[in-house]
PDB file of N, CA and C in Angstrom:
ATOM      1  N   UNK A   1       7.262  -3.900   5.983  1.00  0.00           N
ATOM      2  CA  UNK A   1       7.149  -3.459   4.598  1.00  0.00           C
ATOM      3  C   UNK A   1       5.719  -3.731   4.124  1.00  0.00           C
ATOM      4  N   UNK A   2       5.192  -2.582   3.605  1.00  0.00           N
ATOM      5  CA  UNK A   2       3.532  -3.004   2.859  1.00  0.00           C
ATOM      6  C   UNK A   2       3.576  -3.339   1.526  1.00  0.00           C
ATOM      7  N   UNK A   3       3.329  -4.219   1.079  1.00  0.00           N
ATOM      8  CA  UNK A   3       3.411  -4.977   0.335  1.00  0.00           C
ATOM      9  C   UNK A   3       1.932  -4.723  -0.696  1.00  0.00           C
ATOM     10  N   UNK A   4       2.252  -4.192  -2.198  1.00  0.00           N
ATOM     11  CA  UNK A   4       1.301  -4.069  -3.091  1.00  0.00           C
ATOM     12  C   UNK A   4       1.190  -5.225  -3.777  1.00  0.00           C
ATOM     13  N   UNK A   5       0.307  -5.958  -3.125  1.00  0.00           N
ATOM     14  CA  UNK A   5       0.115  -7.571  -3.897  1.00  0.00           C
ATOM     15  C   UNK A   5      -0.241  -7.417  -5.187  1.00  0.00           C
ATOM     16  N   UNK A   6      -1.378  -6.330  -6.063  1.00  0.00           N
ATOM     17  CA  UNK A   6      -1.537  -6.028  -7.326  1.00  0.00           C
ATOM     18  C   UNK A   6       0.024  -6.090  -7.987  1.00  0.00           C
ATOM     19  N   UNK A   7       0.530  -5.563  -7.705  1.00  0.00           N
ATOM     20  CA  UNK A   7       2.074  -5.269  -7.699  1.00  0.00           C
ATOM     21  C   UNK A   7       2.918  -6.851  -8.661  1.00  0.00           C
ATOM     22  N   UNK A   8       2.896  -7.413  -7.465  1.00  0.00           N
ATOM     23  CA  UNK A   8       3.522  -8.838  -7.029  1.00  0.00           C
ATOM     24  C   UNK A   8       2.897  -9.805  -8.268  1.00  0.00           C
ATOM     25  N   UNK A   9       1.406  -9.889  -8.163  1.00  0.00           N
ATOM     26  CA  UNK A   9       0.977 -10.705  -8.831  1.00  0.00           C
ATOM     27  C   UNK A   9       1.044 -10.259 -10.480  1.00  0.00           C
ATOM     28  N   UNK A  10       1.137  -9.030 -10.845  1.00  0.00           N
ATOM     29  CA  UNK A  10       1.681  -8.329 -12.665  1.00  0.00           C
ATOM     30  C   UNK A  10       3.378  -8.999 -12.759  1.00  0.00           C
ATOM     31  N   UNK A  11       3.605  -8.423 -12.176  1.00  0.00           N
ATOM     32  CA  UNK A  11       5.412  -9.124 -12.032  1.00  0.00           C
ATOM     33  C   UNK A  11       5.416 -10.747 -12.167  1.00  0.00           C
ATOM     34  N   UNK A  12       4.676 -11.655 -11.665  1.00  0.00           N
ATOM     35  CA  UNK A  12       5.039 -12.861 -11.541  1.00  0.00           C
ATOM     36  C   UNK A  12       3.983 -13.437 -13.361  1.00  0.00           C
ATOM     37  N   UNK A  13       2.586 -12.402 -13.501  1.00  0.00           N
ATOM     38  CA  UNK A  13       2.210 -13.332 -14.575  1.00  0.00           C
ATOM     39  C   UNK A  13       3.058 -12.592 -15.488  1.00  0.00           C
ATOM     40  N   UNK A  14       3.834 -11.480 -15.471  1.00  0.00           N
ATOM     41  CA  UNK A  14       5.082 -11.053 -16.767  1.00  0.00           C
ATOM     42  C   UNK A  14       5.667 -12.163 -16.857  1.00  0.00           C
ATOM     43  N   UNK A  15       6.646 -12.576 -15.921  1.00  0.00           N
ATOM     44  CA  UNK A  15       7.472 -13.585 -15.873  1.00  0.00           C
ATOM     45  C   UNK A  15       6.677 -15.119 -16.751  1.00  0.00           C
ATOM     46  N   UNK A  16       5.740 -15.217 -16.155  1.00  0.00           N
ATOM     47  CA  UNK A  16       5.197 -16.471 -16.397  1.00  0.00           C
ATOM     48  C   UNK A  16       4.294 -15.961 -18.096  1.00  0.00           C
ATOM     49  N   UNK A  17       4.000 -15.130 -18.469  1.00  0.00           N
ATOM     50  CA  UNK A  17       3.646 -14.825 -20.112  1.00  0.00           C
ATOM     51  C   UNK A  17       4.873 -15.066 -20.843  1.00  0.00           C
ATOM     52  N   UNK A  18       6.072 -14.531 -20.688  1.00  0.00           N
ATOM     53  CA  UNK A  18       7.105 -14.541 -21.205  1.00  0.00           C
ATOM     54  C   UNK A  18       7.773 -15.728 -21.097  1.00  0.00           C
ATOM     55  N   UNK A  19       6.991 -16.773 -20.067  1.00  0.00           N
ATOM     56  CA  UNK A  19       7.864 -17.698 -20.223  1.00  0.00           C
ATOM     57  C   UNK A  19       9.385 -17.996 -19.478  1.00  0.00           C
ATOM     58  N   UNK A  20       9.519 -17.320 -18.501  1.00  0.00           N
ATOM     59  CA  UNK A  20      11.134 -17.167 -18.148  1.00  0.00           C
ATOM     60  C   UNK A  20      11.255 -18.122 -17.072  1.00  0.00           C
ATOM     61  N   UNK A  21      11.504 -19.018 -17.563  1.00  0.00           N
ATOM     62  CA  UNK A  21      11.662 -20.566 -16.646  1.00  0.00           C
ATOM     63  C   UNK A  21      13.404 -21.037 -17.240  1.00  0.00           C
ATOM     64  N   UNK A  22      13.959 -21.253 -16.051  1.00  0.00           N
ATOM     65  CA  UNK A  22      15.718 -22.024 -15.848  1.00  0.00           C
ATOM     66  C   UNK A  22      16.163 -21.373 -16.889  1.00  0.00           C
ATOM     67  N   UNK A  23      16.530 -21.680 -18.265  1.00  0.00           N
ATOM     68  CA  UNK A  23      17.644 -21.362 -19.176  1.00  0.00           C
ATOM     69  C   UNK A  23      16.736 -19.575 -19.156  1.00  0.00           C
ATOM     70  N   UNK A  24      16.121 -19.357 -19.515  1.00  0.00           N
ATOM     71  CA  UNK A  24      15.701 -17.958 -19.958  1.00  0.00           C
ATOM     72  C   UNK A  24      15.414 -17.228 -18.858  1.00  0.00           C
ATOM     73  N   UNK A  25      16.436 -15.730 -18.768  1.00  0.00           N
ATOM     74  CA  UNK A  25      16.484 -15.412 -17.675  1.00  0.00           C
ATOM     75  C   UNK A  25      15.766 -13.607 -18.445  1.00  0.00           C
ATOM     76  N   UNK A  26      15.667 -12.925 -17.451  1.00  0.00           N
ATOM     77  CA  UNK A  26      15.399 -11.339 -17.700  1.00  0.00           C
ATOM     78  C   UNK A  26      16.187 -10.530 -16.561  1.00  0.00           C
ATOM     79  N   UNK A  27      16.956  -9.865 -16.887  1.00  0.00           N
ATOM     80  CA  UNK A  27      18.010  -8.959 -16.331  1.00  0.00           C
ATOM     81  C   UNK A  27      16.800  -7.936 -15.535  1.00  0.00           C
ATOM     82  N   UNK A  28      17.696  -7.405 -14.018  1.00  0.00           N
ATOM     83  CA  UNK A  28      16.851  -7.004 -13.655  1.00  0.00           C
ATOM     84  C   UNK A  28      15.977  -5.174 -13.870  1.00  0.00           C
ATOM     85  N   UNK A  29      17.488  -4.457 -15.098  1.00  0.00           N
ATOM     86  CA  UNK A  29      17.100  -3.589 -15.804  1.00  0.00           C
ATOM     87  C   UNK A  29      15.836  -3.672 -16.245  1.00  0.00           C
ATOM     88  N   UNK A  30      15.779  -4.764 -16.628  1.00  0.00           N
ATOM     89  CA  UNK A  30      14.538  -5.237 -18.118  1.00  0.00           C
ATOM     90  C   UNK A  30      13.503  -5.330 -17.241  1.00  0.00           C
ATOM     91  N   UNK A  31      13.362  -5.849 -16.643  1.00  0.00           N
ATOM     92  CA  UNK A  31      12.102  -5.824 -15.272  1.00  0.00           C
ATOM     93  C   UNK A  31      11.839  -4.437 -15.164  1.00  0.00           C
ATOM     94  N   UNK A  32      12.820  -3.890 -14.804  1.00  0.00           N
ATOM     95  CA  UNK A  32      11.865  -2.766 -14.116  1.00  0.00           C
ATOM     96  C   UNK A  32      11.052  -1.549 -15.299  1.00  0.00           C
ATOM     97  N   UNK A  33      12.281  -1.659 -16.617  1.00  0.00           N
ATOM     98  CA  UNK A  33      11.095  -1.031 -17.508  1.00  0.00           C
ATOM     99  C   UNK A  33      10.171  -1.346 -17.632  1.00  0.00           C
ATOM    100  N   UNK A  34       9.411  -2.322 -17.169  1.00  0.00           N
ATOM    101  CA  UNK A  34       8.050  -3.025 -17.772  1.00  0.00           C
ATOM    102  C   UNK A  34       7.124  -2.152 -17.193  1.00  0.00           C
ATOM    103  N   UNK A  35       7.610  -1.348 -15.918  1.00  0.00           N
ATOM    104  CA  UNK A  35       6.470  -1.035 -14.834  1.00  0.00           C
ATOM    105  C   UNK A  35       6.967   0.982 -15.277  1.00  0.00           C
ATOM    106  N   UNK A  36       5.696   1.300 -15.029  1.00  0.00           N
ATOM    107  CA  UNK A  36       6.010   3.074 -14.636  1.00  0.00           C
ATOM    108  C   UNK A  36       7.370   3.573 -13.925  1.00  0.00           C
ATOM    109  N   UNK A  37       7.663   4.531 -14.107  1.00  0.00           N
ATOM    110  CA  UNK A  37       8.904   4.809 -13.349  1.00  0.00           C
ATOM    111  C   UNK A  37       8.698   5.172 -11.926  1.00  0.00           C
ATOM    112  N   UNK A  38       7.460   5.837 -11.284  1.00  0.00           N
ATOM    113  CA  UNK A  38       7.491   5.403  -9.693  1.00  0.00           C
ATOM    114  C   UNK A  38       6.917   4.225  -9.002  1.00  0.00           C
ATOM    115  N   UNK A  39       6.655   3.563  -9.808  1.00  0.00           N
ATOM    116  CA  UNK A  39       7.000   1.802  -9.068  1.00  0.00           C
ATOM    117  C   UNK A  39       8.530   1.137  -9.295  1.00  0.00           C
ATOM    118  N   UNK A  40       9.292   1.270  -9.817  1.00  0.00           N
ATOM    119  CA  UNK A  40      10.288   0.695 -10.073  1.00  0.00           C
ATOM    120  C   UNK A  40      11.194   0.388  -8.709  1.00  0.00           C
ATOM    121  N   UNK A  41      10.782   1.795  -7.546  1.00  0.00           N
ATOM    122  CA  UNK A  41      11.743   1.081  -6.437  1.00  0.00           C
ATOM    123  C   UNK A  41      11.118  -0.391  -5.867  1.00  0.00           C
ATOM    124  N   UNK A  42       9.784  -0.402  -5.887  1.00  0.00           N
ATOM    125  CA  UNK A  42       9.086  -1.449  -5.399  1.00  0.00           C
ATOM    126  C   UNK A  42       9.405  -2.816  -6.537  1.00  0.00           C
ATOM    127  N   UNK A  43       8.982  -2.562  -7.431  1.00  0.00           N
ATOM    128  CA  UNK A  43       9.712  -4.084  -8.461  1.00  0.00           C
ATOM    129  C   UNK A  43      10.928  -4.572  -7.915  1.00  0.00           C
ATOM    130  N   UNK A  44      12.189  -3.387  -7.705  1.00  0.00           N
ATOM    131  CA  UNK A  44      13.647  -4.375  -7.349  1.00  0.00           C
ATOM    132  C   UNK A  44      13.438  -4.715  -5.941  1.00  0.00           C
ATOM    133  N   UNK A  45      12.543  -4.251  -5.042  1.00  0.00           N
ATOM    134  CA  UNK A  45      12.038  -4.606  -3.350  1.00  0.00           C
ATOM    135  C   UNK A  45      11.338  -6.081  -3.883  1.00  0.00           C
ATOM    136  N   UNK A  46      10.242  -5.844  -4.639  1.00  0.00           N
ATOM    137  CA  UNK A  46       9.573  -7.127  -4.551  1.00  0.00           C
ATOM    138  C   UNK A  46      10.612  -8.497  -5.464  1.00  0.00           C
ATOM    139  N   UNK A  47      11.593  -8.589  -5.837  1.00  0.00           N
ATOM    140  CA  UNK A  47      12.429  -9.229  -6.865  1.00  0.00           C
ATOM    141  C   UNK A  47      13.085  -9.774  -5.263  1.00  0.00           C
ATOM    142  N   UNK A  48      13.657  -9.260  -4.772  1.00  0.00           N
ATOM    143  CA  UNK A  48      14.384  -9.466  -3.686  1.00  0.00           C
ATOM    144  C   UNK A  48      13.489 -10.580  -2.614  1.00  0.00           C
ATOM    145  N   UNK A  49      12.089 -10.303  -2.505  1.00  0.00           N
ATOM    146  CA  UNK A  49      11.115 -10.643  -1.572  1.00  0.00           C
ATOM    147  C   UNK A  49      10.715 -11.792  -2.287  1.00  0.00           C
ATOM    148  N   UNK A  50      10.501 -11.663  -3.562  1.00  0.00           N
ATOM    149  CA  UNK A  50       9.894 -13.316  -4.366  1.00  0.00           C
ATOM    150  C   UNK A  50      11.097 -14.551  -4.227  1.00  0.00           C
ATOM    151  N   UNK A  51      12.343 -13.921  -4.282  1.00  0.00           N
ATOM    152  CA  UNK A  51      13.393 -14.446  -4.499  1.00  0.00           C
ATOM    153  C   UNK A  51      13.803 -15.128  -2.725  1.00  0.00           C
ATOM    154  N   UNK A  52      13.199 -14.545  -1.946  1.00  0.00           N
ATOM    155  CA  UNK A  52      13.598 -14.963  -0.272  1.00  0.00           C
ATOM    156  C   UNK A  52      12.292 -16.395  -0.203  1.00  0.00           C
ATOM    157  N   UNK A  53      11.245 -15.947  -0.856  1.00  0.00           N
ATOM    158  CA  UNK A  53       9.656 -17.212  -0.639  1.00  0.00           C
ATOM    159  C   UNK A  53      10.245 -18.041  -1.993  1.00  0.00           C
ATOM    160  N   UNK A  54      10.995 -18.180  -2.652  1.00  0.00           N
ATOM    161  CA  UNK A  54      11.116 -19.148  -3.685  1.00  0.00           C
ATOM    162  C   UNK A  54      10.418 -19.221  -5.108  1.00  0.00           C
ATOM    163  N   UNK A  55       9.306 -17.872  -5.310  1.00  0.00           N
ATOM    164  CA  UNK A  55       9.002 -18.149  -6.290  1.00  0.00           C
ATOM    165  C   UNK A  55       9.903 -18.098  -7.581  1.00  0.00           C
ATOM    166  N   UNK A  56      10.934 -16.541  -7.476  1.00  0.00           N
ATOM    167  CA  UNK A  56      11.987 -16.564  -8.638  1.00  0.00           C
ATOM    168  C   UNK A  56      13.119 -16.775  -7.761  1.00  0.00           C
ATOM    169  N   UNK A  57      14.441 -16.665  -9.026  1.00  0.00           N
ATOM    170  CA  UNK A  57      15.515 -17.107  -8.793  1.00  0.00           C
ATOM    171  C   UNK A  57      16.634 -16.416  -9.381  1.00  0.00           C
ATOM    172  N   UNK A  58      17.617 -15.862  -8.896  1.00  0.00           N
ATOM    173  CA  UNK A  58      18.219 -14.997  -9.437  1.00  0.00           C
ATOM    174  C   UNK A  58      19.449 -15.665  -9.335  1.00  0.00           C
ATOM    175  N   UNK A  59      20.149 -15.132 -10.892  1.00  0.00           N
ATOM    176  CA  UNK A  59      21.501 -16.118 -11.168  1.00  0.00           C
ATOM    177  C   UNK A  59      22.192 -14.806 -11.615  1.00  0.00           C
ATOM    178  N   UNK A  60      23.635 -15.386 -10.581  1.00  0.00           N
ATOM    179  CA  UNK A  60      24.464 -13.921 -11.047  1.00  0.00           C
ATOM    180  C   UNK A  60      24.958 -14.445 -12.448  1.00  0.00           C
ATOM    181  N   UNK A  61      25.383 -12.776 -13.139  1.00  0.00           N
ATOM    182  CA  UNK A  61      26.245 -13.442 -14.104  1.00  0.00           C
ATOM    183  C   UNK A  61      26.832 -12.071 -14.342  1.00  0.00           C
ATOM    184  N   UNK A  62      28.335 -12.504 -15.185  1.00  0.00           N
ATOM    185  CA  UNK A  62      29.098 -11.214 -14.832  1.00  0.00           C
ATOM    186  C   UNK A  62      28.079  -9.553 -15.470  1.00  0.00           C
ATOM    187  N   UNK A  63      27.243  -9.212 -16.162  1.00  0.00           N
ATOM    188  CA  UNK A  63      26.862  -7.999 -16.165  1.00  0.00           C
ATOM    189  C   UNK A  63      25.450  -8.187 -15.619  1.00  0.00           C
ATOM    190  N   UNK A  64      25.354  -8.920 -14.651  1.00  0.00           N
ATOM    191  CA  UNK A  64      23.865  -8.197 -13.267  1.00  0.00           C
ATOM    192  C   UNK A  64      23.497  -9.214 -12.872  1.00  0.00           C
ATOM    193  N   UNK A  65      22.584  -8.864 -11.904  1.00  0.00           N
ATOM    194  CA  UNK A  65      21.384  -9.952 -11.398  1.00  0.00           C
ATOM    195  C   UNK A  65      20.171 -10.285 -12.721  1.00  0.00           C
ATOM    196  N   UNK A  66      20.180 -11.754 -12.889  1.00  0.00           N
ATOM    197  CA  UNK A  66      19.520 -12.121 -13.878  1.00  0.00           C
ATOM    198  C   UNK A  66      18.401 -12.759 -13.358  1.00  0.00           C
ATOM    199  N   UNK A  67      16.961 -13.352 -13.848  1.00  0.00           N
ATOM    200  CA  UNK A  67      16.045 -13.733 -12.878  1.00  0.00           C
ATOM    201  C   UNK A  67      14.674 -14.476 -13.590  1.00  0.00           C
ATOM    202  N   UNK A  68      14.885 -15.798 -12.815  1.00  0.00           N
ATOM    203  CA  UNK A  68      13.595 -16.392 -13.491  1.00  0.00           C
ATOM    204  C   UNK A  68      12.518 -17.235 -12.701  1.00  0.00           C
ATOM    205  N   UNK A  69      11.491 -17.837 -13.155  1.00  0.00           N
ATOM    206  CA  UNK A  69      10.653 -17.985 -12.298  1.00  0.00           C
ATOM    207  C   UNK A  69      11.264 -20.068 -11.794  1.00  0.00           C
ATOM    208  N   UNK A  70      11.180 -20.428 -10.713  1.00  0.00           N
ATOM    209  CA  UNK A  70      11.029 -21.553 -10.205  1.00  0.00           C
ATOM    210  C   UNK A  70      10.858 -22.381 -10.458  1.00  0.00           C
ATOM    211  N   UNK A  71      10.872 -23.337 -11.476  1.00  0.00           N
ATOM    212  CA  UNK A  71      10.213 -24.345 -11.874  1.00  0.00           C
ATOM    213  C   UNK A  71       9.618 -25.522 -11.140  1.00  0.00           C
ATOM    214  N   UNK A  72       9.770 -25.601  -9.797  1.00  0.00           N
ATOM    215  CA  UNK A  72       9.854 -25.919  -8.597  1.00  0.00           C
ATOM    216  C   UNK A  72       8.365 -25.793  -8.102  1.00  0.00           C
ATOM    217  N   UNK A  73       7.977 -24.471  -8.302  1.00  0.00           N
ATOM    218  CA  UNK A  73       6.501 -23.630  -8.045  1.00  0.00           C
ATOM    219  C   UNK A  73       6.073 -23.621  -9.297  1.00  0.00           C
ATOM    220  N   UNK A  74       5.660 -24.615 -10.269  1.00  0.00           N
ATOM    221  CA  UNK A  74       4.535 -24.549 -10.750  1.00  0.00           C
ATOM    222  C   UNK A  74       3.458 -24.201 -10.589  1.00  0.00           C
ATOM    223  N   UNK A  75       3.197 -24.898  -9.342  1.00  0.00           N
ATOM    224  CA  UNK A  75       1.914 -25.186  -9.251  1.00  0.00           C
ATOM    225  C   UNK A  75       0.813 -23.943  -8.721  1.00  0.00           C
ATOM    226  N   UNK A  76       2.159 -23.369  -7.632  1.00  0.00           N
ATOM    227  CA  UNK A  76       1.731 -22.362  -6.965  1.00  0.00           C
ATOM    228  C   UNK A  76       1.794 -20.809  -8.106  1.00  0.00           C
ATOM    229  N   UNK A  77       2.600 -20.866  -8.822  1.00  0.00           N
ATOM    230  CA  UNK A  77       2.905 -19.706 -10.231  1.00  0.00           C
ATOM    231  C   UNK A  77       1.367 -20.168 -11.099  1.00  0.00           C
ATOM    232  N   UNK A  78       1.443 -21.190 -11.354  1.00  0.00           N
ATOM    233  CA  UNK A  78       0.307 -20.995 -12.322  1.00  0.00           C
ATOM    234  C   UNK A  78      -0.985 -20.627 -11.606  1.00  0.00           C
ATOM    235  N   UNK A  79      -1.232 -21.035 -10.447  1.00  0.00           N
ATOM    236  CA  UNK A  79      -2.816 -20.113  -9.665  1.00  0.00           C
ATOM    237  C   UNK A  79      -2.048 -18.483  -9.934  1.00  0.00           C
ATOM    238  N   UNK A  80      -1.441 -18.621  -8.989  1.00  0.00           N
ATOM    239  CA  UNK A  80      -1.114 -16.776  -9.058  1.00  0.00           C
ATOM    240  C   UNK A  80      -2.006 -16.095 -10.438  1.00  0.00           C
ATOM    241  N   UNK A  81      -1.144 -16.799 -11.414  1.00  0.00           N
ATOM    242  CA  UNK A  81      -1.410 -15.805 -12.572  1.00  0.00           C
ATOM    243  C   UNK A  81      -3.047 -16.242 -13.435  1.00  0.00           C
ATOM    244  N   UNK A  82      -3.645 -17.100 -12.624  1.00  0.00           N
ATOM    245  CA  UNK A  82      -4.980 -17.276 -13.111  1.00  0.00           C
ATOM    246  C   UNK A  82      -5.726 -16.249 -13.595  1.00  0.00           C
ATOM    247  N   UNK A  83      -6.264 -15.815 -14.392  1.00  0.00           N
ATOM    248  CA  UNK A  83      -7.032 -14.557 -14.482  1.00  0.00           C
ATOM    249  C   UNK A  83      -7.902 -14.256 -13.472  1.00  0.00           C
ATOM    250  N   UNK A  84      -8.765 -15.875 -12.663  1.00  0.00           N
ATOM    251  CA  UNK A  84     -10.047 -15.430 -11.471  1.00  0.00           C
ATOM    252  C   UNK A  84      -9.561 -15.404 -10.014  1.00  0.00           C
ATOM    253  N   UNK A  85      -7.738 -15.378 -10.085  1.00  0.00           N
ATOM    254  CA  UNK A  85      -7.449 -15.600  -8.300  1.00  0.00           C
ATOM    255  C   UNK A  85      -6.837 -13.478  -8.111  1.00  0.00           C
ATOM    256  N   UNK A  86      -7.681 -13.724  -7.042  1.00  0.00           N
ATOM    257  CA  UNK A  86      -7.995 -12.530  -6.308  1.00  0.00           C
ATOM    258  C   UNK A  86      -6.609 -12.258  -5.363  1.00  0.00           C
ATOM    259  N   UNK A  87      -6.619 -10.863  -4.830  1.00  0.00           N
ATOM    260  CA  UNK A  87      -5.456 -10.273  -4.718  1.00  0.00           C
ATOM    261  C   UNK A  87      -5.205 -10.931  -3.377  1.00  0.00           C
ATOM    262  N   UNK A  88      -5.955 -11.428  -2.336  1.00  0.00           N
ATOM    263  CA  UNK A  88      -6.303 -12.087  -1.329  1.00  0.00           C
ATOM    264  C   UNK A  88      -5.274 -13.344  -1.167  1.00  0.00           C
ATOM    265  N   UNK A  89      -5.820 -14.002  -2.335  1.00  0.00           N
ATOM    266  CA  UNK A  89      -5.280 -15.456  -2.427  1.00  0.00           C
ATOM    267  C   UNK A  89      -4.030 -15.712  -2.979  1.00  0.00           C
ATOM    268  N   UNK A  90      -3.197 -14.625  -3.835  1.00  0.00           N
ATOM    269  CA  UNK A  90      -1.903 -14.241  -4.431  1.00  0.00           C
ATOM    270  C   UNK A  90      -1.339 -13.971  -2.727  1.00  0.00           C
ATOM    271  N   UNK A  91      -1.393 -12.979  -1.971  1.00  0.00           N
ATOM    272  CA  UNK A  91      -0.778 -13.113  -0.556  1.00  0.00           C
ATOM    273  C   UNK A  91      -0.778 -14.399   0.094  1.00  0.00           C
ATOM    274  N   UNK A  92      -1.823 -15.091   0.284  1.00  0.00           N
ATOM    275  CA  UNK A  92      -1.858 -16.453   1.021  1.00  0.00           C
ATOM    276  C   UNK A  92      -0.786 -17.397   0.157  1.00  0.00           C
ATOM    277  N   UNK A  93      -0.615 -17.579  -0.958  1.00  0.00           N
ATOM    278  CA  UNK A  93      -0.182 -18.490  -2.054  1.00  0.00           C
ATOM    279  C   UNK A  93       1.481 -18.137  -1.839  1.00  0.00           C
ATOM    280  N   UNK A  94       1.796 -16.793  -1.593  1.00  0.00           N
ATOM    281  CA  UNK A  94       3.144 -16.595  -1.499  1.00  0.00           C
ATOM    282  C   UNK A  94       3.642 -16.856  -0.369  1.00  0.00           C
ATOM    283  N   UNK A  95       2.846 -16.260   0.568  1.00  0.00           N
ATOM    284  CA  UNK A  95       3.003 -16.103   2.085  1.00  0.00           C
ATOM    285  C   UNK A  95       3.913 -17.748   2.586  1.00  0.00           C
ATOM    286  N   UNK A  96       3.378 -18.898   1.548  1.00  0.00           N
ATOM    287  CA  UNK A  96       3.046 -19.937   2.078  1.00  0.00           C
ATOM    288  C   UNK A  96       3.804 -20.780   1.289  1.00  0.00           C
ATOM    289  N   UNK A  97       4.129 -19.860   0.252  1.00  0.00           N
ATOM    290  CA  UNK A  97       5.444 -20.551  -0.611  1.00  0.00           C
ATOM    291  C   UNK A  97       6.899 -20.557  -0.655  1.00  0.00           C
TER     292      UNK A  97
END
């Protein structure tokens, strides 16, 4: 799978602007409006893929997959969404998380 790290790293600083840590979750409808409508197959691909490396976390609940970021990966979420870390170092950071 090729993987649009630009992609990856908008998705994770959404999550992390908004704040969606343990109690506050975002349904995965709501995700994908955020993005154009021909990225959207790639958002629920990459949701699936963040969710296998640990950065988010998806909690069922009876109407969908709900989803928030790790609290676990601080450390590694807050570089991601740095404004000066490069698309380079968002792959290494996940790769490795």
């Amino acid at each position: 799978m090729k993987i649009n790290w630009k992609l990856v790293k908008s998705m994770i600083e959404k999550y992390f602007h908004d704040q969606i840590w343990g109690d506050k979750h975002h349904r995965t409808d709501t995700m994908m409006r955020s993005f154009p409508s021909h990225l959207r197959g790639d958002v629920k691909k990459y949701l699936k893929f963040l969710k296998k490396k640990g950065i988010l976390v998806q909690s069922k609940t009876f109407h969908g997959g709900q989803w928030h970021l790790n609290r676990y990966k601080l450390e590694i979420i807050k570089e991601i969404t740095h404004p000066s870390t490069k698309v380079e170092r968002v792959k290494k950071l996940v790769l490795s998380g």
